[in-house]
N, C-alpha and C. Protein backbone atom coordinates (compact mmCIF):
# COMPACT_ATOMS: atom_id res chain seq x y z
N UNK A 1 9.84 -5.23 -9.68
CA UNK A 1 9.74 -3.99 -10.42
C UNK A 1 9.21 -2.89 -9.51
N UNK A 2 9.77 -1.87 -9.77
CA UNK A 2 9.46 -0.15 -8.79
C UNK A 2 8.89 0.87 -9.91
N UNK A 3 7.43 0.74 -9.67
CA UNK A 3 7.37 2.24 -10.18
C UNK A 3 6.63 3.33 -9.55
N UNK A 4 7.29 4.06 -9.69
CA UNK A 4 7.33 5.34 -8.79
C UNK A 4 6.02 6.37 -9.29
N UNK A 5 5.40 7.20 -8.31
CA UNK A 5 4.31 8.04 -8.84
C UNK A 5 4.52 8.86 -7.78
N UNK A 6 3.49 10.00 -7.86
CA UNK A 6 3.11 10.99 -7.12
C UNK A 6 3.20 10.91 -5.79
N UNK A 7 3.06 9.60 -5.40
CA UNK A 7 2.77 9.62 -3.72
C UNK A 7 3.64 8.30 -3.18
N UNK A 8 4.61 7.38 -3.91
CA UNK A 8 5.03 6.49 -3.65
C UNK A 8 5.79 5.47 -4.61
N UNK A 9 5.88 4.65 -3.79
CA UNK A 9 6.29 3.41 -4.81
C UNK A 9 5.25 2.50 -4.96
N UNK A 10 4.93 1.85 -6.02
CA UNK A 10 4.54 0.99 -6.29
C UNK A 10 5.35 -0.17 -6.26
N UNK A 11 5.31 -1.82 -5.79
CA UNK A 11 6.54 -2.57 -5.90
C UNK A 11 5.67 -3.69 -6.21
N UNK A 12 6.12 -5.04 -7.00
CA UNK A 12 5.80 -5.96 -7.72
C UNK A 12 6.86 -6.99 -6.85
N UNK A 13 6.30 -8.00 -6.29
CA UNK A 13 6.93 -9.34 -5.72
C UNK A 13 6.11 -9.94 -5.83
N UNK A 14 6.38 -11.30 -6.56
CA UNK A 14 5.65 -12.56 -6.38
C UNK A 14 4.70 -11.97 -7.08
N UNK A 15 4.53 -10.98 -7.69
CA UNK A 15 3.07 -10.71 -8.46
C UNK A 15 1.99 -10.31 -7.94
N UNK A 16 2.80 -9.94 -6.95
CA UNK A 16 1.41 -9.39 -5.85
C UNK A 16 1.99 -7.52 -5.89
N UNK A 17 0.97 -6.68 -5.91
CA UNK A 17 0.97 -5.40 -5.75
C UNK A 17 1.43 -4.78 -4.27
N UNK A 18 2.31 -4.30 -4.12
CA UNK A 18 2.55 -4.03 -2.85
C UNK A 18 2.66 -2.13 -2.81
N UNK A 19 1.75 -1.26 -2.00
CA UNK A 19 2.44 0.32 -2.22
C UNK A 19 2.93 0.70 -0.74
N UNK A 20 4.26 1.40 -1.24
CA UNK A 20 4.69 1.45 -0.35
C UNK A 20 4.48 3.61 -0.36
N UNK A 21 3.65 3.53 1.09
CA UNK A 21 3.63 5.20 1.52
C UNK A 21 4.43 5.74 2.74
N UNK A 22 5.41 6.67 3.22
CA UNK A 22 5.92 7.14 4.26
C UNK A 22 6.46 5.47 4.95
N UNK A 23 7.01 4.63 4.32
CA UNK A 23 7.63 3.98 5.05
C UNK A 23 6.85 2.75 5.34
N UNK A 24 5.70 2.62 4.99
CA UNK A 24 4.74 1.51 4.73
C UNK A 24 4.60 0.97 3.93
N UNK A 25 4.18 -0.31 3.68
CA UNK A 25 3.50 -1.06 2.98
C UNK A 25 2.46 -1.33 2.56
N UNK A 26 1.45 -0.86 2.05
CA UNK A 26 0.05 -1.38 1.85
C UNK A 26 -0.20 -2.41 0.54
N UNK A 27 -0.53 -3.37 0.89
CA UNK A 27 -1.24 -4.55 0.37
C UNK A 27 -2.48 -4.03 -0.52
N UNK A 28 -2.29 -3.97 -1.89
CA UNK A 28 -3.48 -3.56 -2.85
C UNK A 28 -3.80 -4.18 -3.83
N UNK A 29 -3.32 -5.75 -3.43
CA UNK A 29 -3.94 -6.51 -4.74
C UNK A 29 -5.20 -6.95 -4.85
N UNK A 30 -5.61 -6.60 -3.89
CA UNK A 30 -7.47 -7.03 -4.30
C UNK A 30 -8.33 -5.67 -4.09
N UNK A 31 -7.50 -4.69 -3.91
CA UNK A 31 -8.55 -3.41 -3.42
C UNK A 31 -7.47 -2.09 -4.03
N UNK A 32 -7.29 -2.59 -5.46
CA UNK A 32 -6.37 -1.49 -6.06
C UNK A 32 -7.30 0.06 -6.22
N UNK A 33 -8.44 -0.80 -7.03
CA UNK A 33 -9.47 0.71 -7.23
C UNK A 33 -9.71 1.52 -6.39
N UNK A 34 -9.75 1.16 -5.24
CA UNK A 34 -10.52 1.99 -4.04
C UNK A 34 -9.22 2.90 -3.79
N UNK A 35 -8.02 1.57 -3.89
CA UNK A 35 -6.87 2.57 -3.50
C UNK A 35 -6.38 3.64 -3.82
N UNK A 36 -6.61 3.37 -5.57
CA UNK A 36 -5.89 4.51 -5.88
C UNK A 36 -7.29 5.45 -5.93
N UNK A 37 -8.17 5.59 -5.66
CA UNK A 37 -9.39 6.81 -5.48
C UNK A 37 -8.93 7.56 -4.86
N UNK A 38 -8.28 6.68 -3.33
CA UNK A 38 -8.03 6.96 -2.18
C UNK A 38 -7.15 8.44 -2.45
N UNK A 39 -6.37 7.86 -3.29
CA UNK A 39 -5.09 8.98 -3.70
C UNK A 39 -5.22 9.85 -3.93
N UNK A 40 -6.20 9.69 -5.37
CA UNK A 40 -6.87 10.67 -6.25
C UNK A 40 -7.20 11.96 -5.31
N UNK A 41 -7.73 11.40 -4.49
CA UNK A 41 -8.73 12.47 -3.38
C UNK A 41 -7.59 13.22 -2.72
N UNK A 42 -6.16 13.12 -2.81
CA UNK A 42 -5.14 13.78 -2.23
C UNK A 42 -5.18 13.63 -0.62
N UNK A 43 -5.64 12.48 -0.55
CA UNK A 43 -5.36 12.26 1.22
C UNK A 43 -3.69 12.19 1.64
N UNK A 44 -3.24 12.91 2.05
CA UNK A 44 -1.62 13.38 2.33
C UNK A 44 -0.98 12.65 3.45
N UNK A 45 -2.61 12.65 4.59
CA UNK A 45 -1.60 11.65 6.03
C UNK A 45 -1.88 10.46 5.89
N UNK A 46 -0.92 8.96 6.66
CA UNK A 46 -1.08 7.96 6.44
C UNK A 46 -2.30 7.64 7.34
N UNK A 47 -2.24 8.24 8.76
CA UNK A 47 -3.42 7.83 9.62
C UNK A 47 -4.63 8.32 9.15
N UNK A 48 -5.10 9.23 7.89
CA UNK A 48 -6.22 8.93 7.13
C UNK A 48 -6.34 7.78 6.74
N UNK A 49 -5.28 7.66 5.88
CA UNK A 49 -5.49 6.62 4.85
C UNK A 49 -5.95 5.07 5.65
N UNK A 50 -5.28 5.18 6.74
CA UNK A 50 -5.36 3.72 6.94
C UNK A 50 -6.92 3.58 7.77
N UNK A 51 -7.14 4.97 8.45
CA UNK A 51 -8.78 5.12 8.68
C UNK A 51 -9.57 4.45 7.47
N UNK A 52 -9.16 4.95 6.11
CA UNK A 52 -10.08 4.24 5.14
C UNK A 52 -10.20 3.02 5.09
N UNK A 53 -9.10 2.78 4.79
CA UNK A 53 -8.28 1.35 5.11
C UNK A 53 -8.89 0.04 5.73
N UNK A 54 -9.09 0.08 7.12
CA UNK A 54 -9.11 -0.60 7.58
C UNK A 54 -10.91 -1.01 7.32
N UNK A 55 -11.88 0.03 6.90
CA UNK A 55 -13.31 -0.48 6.47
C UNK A 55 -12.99 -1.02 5.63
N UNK A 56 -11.88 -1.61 4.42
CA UNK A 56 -11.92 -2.48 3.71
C UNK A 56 -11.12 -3.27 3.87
N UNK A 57 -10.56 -3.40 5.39
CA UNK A 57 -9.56 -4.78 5.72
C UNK A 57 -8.41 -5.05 4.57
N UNK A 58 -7.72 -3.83 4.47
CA UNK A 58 -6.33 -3.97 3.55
C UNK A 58 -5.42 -3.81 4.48
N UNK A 59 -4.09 -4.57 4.51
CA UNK A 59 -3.30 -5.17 5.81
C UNK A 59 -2.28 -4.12 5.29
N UNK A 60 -1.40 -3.12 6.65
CA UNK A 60 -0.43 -2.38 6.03
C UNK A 60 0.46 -3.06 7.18
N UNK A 61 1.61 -3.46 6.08
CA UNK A 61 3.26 -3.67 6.74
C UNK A 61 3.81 -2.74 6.79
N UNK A 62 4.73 -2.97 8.20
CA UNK A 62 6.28 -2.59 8.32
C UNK A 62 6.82 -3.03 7.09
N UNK A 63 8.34 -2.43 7.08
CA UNK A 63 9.52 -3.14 6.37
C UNK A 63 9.61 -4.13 6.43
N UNK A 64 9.94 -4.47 7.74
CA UNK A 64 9.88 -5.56 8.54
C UNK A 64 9.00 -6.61 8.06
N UNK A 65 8.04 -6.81 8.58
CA UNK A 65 6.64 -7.40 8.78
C UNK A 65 6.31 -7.70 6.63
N UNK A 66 6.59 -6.79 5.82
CA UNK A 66 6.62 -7.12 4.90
C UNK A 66 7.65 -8.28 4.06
N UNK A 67 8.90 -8.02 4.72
CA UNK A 67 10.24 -8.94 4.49
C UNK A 67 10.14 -10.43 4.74
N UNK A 68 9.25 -10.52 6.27
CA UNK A 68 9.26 -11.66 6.43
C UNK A 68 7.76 -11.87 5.46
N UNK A 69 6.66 -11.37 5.33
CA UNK A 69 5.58 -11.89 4.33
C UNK A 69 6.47 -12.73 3.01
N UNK A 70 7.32 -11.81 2.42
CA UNK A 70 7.83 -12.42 1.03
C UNK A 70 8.62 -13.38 1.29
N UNK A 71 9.35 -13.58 2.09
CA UNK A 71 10.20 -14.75 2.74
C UNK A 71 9.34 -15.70 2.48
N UNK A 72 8.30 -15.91 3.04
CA UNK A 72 7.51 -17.12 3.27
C UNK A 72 6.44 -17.69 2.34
C-alpha cells in the first residue's frame, strides 16, 4: 500500500513502514514519532534529515539496497 502526503510516500511491505523522500528510503518502523516531528518541523533537505537521523540509528536505503532488503 502507497500513501502519499506532503513530503512523500509512505509504502507498506511485509508490514514494515518504509518512507520514501527524494529518492530514498527511510526505515520508520520503530522511530515513526520522531519521524514524522521531523517533518512537522518542515526540514526540506535530505542531508538534514538524515543528520537527525543517524542520532537515532534509522537506516536509509537506496532503491536498490531497499529491493534487495524485501527480497530477503
Amino acid at each position: 500500500m502507497i500513501k502519499n502526503n506532503k513530503f512523500g510516500h509512505i509504502i507498506w511491505q511485509n508490514q514494515t513502514k518504509i518512507f520514501e523522500y527524494k529518492n530514498k528510503f527511510i526505515d520508520t518502523i520503530k522511530y515513526k514519532n520522531f519521524f514524522i516531528k521531523s517533518y512537522k518541523s518542515e526540514v526540506n533537505e535530505l542531508s538534514n534529515i538524515q543528520d537527525n537521523i543517524k542520532k537515532i540509528n534509522i537506516k536509509i536505503f537506496t532503491k536498490y539496497e531497499l529491493t534487495k532488503r524485501l527480497e530477503n
